[in-house]
N, C-alpha and C. Protein backbone atom coordinates (compact mmCIF):
# COMPACT_ATOMS: atom_id res chain seq x y z
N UNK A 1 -78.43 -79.21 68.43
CA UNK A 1 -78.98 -78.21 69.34
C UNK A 1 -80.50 -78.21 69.22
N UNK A 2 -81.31 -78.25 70.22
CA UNK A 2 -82.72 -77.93 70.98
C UNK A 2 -83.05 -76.63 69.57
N UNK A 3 -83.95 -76.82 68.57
CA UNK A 3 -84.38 -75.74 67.65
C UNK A 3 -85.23 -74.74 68.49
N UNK A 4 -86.01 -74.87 69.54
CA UNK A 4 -86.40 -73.90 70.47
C UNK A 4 -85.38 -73.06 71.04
N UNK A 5 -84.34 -73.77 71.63
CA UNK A 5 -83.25 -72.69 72.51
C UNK A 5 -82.61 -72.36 71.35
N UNK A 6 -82.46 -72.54 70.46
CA UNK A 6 -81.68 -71.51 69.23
C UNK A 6 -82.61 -70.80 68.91
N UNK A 7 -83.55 -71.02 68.52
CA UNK A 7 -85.39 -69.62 68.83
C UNK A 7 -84.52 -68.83 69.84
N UNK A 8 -84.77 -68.87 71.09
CA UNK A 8 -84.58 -68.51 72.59
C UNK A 8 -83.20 -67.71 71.87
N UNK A 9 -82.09 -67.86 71.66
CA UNK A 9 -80.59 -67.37 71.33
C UNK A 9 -80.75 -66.55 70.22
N UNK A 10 -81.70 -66.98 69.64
CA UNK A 10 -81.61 -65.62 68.20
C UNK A 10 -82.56 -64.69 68.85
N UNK A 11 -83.45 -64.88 69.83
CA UNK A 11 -84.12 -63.64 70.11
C UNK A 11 -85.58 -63.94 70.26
N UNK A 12 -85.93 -64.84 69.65
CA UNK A 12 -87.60 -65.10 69.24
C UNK A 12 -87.97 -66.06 69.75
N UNK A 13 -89.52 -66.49 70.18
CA UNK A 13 -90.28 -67.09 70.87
C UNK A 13 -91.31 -67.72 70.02
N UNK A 14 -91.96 -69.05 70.25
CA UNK A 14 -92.98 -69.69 69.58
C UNK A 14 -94.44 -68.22 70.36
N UNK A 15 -95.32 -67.95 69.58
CA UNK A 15 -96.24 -67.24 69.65
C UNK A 15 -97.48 -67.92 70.34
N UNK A 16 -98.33 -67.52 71.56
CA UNK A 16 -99.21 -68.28 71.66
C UNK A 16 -99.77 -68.70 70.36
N UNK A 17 -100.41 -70.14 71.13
CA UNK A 17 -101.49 -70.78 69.85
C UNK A 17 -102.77 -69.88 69.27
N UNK A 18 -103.08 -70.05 67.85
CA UNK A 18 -104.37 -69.30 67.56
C UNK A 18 -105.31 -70.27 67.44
N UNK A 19 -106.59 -69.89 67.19
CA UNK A 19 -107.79 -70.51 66.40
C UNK A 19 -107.77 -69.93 65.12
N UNK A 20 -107.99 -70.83 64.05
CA UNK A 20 -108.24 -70.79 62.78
C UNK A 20 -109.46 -69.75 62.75
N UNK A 21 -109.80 -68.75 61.97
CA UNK A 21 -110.66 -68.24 61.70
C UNK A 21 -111.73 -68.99 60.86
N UNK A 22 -111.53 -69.97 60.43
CA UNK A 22 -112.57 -70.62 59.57
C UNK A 22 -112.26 -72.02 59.63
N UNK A 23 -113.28 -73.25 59.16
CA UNK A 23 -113.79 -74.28 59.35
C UNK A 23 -112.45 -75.03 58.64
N UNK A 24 -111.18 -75.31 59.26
CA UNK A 24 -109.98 -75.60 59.07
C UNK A 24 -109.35 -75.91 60.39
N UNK A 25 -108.10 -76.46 60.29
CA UNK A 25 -106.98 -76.58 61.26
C UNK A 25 -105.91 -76.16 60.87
N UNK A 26 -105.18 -76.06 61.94
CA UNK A 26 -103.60 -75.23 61.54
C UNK A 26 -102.68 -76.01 60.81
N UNK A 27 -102.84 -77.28 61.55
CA UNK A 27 -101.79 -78.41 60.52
C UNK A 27 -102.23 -79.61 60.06
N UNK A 28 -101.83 -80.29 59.28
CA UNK A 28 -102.37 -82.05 59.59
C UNK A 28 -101.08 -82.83 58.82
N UNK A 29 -100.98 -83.95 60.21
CA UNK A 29 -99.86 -84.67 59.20
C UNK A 29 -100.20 -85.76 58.93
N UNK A 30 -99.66 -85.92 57.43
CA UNK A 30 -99.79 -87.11 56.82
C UNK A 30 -98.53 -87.92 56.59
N UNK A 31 -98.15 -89.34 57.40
CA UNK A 31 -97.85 -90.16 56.73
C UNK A 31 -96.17 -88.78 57.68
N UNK A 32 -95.11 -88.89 57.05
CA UNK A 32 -93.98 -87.69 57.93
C UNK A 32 -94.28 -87.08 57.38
N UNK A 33 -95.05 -86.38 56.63
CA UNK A 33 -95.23 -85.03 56.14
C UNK A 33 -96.20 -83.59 56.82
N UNK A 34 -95.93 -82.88 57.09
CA UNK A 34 -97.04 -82.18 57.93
C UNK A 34 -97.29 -80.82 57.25
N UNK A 35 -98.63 -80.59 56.81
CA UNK A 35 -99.04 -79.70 55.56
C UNK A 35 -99.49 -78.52 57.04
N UNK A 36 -99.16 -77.35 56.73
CA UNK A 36 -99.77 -76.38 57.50
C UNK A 36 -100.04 -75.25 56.51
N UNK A 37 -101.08 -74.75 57.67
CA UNK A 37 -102.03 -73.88 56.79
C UNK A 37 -101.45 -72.82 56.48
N UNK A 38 -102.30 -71.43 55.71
CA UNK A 38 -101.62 -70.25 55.89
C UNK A 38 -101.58 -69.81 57.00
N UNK A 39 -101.28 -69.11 57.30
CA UNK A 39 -100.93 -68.07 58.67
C UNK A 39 -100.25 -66.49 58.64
N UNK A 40 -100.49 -66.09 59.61
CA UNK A 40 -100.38 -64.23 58.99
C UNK A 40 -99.47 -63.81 59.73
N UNK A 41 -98.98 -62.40 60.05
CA UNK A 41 -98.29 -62.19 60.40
C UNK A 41 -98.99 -61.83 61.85
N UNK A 42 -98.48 -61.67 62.80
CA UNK A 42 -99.18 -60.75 64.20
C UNK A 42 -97.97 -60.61 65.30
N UNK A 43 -98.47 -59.65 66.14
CA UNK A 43 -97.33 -59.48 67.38
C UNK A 43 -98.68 -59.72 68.40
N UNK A 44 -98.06 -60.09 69.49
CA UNK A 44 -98.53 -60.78 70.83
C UNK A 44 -98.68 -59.16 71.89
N UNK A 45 -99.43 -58.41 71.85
CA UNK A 45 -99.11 -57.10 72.53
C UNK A 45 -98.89 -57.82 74.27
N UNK A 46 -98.81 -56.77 75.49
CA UNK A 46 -98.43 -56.89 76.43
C UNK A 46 -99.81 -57.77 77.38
N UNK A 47 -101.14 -57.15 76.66
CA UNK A 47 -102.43 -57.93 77.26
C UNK A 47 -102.62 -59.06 76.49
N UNK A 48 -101.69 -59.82 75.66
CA UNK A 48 -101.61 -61.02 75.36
C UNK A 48 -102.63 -61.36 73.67
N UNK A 49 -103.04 -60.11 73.33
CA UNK A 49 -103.87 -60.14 72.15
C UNK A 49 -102.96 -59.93 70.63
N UNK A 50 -103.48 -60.51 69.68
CA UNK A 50 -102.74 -60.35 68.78
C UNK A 50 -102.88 -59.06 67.77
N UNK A 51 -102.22 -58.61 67.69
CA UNK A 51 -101.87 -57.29 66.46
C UNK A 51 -101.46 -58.15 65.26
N UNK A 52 -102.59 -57.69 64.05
CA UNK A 52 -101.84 -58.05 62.88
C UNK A 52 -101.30 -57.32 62.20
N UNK A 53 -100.41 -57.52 61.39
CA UNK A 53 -99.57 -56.67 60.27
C UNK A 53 -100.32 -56.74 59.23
N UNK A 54 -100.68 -55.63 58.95
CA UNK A 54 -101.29 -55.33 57.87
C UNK A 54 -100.69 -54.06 57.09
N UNK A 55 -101.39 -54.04 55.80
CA UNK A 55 -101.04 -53.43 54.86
C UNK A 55 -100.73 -53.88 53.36
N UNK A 56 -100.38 -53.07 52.68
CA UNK A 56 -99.44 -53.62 50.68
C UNK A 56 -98.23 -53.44 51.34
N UNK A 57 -97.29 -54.46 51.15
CA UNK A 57 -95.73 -53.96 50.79
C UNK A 57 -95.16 -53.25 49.51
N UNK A 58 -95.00 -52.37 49.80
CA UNK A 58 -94.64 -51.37 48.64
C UNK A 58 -95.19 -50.34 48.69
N UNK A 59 -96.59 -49.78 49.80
CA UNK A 59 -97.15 -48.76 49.82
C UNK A 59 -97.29 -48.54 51.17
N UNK A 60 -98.02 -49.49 52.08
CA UNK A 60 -98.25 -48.99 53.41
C UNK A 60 -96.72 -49.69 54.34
N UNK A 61 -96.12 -50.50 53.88
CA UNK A 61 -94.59 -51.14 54.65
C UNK A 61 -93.89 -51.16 53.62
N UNK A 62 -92.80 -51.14 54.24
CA UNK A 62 -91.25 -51.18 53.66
C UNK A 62 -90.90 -52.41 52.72
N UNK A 63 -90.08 -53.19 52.39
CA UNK A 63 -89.47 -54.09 51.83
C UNK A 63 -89.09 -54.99 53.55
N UNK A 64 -88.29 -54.13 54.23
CA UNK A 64 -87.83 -54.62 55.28
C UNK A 64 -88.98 -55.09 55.95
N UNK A 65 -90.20 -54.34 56.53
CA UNK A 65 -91.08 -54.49 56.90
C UNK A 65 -92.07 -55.72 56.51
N UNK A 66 -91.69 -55.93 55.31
CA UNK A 66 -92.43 -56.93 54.92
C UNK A 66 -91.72 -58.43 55.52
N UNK A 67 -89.99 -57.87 55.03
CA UNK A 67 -89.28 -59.12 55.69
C UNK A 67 -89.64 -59.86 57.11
N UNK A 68 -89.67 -58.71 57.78
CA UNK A 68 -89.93 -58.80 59.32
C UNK A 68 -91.35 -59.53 59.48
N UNK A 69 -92.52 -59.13 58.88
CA UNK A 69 -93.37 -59.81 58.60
C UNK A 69 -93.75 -61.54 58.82
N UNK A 70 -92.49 -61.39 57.26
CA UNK A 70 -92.84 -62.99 57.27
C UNK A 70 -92.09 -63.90 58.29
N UNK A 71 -91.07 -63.38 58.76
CA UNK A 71 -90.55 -64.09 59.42
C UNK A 71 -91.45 -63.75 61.13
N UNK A 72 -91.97 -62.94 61.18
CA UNK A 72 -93.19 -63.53 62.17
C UNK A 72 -94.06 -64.82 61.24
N UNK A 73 -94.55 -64.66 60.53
CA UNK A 73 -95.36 -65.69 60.20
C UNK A 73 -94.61 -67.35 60.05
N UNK A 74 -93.34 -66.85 60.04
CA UNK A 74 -92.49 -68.42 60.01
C UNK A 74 -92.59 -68.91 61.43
N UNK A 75 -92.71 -67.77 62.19
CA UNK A 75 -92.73 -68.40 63.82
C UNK A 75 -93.99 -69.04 63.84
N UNK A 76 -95.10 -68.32 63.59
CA UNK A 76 -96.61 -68.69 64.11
C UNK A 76 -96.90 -70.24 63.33
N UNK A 77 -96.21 -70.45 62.24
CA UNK A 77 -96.16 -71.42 61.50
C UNK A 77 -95.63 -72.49 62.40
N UNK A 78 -94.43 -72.33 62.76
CA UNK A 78 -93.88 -73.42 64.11
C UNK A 78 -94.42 -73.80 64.72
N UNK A 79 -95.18 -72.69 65.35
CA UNK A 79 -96.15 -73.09 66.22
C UNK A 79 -97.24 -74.32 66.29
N UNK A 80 -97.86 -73.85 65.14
CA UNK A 80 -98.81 -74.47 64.17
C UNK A 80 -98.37 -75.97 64.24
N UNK A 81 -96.96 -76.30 64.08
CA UNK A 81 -96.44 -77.37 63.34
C UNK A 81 -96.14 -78.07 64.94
N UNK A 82 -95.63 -77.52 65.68
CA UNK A 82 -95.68 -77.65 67.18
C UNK A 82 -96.61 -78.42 67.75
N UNK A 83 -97.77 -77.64 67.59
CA UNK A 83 -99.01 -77.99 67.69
C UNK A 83 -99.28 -79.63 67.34
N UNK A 84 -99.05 -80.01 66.29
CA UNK A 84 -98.84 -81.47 65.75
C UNK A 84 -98.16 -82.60 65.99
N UNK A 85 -96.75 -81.85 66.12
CA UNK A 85 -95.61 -82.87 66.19
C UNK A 85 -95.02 -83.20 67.82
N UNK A 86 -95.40 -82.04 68.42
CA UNK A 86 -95.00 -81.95 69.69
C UNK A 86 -93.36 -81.84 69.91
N UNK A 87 -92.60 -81.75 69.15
CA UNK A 87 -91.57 -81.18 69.26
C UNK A 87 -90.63 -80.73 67.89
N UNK A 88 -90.01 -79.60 68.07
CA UNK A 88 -89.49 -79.45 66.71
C UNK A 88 -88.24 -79.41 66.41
N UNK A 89 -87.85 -80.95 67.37
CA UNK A 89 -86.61 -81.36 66.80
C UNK A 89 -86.64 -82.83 66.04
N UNK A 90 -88.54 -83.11 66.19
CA UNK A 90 -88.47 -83.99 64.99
C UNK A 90 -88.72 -83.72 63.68
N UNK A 91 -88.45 -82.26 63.13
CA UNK A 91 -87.85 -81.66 62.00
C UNK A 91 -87.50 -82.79 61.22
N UNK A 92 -87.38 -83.05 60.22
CA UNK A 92 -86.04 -84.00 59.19
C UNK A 92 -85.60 -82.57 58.40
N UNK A 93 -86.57 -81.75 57.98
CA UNK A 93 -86.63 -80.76 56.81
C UNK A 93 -87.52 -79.82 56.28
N UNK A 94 -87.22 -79.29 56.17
CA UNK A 94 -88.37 -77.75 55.90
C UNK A 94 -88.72 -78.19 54.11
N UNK A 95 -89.51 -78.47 53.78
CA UNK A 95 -89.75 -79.14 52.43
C UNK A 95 -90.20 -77.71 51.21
N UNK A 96 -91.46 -76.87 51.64
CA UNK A 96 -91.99 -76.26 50.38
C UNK A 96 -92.77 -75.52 51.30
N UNK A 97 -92.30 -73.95 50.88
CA UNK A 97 -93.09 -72.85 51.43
C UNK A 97 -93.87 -72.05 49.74
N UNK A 98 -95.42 -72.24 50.29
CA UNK A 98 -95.77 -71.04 49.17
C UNK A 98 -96.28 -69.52 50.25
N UNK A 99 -95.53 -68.78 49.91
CA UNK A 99 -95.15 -66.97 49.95
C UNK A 99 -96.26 -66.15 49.39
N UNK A 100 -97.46 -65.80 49.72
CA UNK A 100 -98.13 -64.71 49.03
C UNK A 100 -98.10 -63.34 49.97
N UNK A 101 -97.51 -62.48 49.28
CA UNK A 101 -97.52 -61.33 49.63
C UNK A 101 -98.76 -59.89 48.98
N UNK A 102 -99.08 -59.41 50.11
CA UNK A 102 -100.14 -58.28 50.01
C UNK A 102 -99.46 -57.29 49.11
N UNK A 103 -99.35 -56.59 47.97
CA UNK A 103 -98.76 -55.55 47.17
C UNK A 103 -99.35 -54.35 46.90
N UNK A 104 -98.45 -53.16 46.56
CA UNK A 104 -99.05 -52.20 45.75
C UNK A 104 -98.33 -52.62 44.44
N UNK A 105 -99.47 -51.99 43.67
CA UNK A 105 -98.92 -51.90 41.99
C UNK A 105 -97.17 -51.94 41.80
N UNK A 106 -96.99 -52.35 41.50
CA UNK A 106 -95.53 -52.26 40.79
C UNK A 106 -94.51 -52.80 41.44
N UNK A 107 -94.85 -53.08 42.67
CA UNK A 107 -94.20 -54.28 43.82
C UNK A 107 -93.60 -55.33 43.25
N UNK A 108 -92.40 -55.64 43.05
CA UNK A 108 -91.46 -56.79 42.05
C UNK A 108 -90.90 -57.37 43.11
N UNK A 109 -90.69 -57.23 44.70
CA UNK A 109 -89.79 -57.85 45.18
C UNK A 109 -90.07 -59.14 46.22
N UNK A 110 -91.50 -59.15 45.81
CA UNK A 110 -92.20 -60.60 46.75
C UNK A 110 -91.20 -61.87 47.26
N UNK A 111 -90.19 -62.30 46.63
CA UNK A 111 -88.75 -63.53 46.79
C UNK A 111 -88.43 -62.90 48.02
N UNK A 112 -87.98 -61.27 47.79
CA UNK A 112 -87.26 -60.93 49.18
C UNK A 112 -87.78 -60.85 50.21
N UNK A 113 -89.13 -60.48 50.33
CA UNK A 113 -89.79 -60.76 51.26
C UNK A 113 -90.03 -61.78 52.29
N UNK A 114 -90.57 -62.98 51.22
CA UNK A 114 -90.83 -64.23 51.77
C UNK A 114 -89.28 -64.74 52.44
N UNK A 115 -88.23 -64.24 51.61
CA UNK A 115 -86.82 -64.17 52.68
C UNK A 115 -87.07 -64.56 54.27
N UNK A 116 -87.76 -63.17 54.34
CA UNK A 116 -87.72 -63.43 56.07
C UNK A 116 -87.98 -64.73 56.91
N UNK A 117 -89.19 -65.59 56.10
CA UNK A 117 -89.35 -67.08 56.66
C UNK A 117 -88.01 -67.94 56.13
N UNK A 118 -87.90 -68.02 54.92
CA UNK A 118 -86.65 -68.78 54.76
C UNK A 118 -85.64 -68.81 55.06
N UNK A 119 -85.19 -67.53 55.63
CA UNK A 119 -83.47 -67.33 56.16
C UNK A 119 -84.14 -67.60 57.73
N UNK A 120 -84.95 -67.30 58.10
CA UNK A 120 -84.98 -68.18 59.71
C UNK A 120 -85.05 -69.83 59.77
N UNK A 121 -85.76 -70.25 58.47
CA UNK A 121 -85.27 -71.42 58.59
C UNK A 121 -84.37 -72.40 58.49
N UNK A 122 -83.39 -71.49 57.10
CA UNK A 122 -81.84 -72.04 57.18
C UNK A 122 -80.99 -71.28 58.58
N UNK A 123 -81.39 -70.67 59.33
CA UNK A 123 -80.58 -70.46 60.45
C UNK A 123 -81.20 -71.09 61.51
N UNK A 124 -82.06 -71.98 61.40
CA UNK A 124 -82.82 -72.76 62.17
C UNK A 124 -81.93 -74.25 62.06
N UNK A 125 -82.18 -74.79 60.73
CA UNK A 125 -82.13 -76.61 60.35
C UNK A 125 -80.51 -76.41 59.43
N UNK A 126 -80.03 -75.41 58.77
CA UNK A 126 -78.78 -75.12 58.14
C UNK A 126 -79.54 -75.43 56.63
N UNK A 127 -78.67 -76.74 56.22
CA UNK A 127 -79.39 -76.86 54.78
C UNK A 127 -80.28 -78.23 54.89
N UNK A 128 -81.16 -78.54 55.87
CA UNK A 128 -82.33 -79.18 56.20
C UNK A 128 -83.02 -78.07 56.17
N UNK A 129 -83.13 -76.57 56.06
CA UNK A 129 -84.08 -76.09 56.26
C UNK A 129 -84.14 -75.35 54.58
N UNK A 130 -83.10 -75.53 53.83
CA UNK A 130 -83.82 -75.33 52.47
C UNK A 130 -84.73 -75.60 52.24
N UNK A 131 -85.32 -75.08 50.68
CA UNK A 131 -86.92 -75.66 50.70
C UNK A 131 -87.27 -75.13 49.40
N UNK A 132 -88.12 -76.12 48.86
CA UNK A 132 -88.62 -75.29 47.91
C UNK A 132 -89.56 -74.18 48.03
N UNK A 133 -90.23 -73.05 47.12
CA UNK A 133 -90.80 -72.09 47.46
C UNK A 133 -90.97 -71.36 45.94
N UNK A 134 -92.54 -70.91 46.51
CA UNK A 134 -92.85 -69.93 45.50
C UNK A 134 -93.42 -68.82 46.57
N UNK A 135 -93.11 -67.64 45.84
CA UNK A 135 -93.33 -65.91 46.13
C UNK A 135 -94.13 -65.47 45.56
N UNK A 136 -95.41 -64.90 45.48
CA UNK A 136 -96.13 -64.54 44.81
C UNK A 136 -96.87 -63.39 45.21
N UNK A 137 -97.23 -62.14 44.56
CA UNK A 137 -97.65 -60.74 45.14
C UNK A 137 -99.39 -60.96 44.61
N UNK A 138 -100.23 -60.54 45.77
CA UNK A 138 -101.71 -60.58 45.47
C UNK A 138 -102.25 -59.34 45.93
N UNK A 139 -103.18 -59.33 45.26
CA UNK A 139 -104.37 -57.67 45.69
C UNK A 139 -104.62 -57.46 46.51
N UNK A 140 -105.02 -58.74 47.32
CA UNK A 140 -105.48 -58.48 48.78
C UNK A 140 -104.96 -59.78 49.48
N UNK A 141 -105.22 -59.89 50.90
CA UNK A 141 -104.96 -61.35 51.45
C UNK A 141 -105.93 -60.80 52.86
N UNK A 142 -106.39 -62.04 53.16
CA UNK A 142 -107.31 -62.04 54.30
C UNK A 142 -107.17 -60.65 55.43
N UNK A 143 -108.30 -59.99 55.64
CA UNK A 143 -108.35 -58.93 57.03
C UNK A 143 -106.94 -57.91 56.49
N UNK A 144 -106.30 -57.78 55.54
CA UNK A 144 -105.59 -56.96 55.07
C UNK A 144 -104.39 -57.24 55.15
N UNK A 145 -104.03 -58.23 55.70
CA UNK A 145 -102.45 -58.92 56.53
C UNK A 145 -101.75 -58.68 55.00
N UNK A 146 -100.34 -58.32 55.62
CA UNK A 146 -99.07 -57.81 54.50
C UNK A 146 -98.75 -59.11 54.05
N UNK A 147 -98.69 -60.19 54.78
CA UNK A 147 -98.33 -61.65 54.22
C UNK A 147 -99.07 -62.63 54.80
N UNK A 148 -99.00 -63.68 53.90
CA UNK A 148 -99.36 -65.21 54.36
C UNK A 148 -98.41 -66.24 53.64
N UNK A 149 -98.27 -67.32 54.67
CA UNK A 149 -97.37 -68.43 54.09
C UNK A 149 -98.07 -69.83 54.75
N UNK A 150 -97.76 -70.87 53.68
CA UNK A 150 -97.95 -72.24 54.34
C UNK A 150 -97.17 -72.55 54.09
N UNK A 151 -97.02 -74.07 54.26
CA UNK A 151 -95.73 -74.60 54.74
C UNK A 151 -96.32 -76.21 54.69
N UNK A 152 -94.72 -77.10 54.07
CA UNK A 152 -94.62 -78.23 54.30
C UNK A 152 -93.56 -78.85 54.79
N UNK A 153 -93.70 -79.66 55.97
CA UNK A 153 -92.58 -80.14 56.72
C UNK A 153 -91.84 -81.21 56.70
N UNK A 154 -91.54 -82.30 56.46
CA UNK A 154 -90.82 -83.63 56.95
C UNK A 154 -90.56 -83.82 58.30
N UNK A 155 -90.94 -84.70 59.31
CA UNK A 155 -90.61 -85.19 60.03
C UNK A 155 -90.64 -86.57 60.55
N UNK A 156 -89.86 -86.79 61.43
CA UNK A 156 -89.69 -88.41 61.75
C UNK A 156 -90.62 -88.43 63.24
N UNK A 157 -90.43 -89.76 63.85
CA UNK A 157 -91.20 -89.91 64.58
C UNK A 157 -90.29 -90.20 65.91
C-alpha cells in the first residue's frame, strides 16, 4: 500500500514544506541512507501559518500531549524526507530516531512520548518501521517547542 494513502486513511497529511531556521537543510542522503534534521512539532492553522507546540511536558502539556506532539513531528519529518527521496514508498526502513523532549523537573516519561513518532511509524512500514531510538528529556529545546526528533532512513532507489 501507497504510505501516503495510509497517511490519508489514518487521518493525517504530509505538512507543508518549511525553511530551516538556520544555515542547514532538512535532509541529506547519503549513499541509501537519508539523515534528517531535527524538526519540531507545529499545526498548519487555517491561513496556512505554522503554530508551534510549545512548552515542558510535565508542566505546561500532558504526557498525551506530548505524544501528540511528536507524532506531528514524525509527519514534518516525512516531509523533510519527501523532500529528498521524492517518494515514500522508497522507504526500505525507518533505521534510528533520537527523541529529545522539552521537561519539567521530575519528568521520567520521555520513551512514551517519543512513542508518538514511533507507533506512527510501525503503523506506517509494520516492522520495517522499527528502529532504533533514544529518548532523552532537556531544559530547553529551540523557541520553546515541547519536542524535537531526527531521524535516519534507509531507502532504495
Amino acid at each position: 500500500m501507497k504510505i501516503e494513502q495510509k497517511l490519508n486513511e489514518m487521518g493525517f497529511k504530509l505538512p507543508n514544506p518549511r525553511k530551516p531556521v538556520g544555515n542547514y537543510v532538512g535532509a541529506v542522503r547519503v549513499g541509501n541512507l537519508v539523515f534528517v534534521s531535527g524538526h519540531g512539532p507545529g499545526r498548519e492553522t487555517a491561513s496556512g501559518e505554522l503554530e508551534l507546540v510549545k512548552g515542558k511536558v510535565g508542566r505546561d502539556l500532558t504526557l498525551e500531549q506530548g505524544y501528540e506532539a511528536a507524532r506531528l513531528v514524525a509527519l514534518h519529518l516525512l516531509r523533510a524526507l519527501k523532500e529528498v527521496i521524492g517518494d515514500l514508498d522508497k522507504v526500505v526502513r525507518v533505521v534510528k530516531l533520537l527523541g529529545m523532549v522539552n521537561t519539567a523537573d521530575g519528568f521520567k516519561d520521555q520513551p512514551k512520548v517519543i512513542n508518538g513518532a514511533s507507533d506512527l511509524y510501525v503503523a506506517l512500514w509494520g516492522e520495517a518501521g522499527r528502529h532504533a531510538r533514544s529518548a532523552v528529556g532537556l531544559f530547553e529545546l529551540p523557541m520553546g517547542i515541547a519536542v524535537e526528533i531526527e531521524a535516519i532512513f534507509e531507502v532504495r532507489d
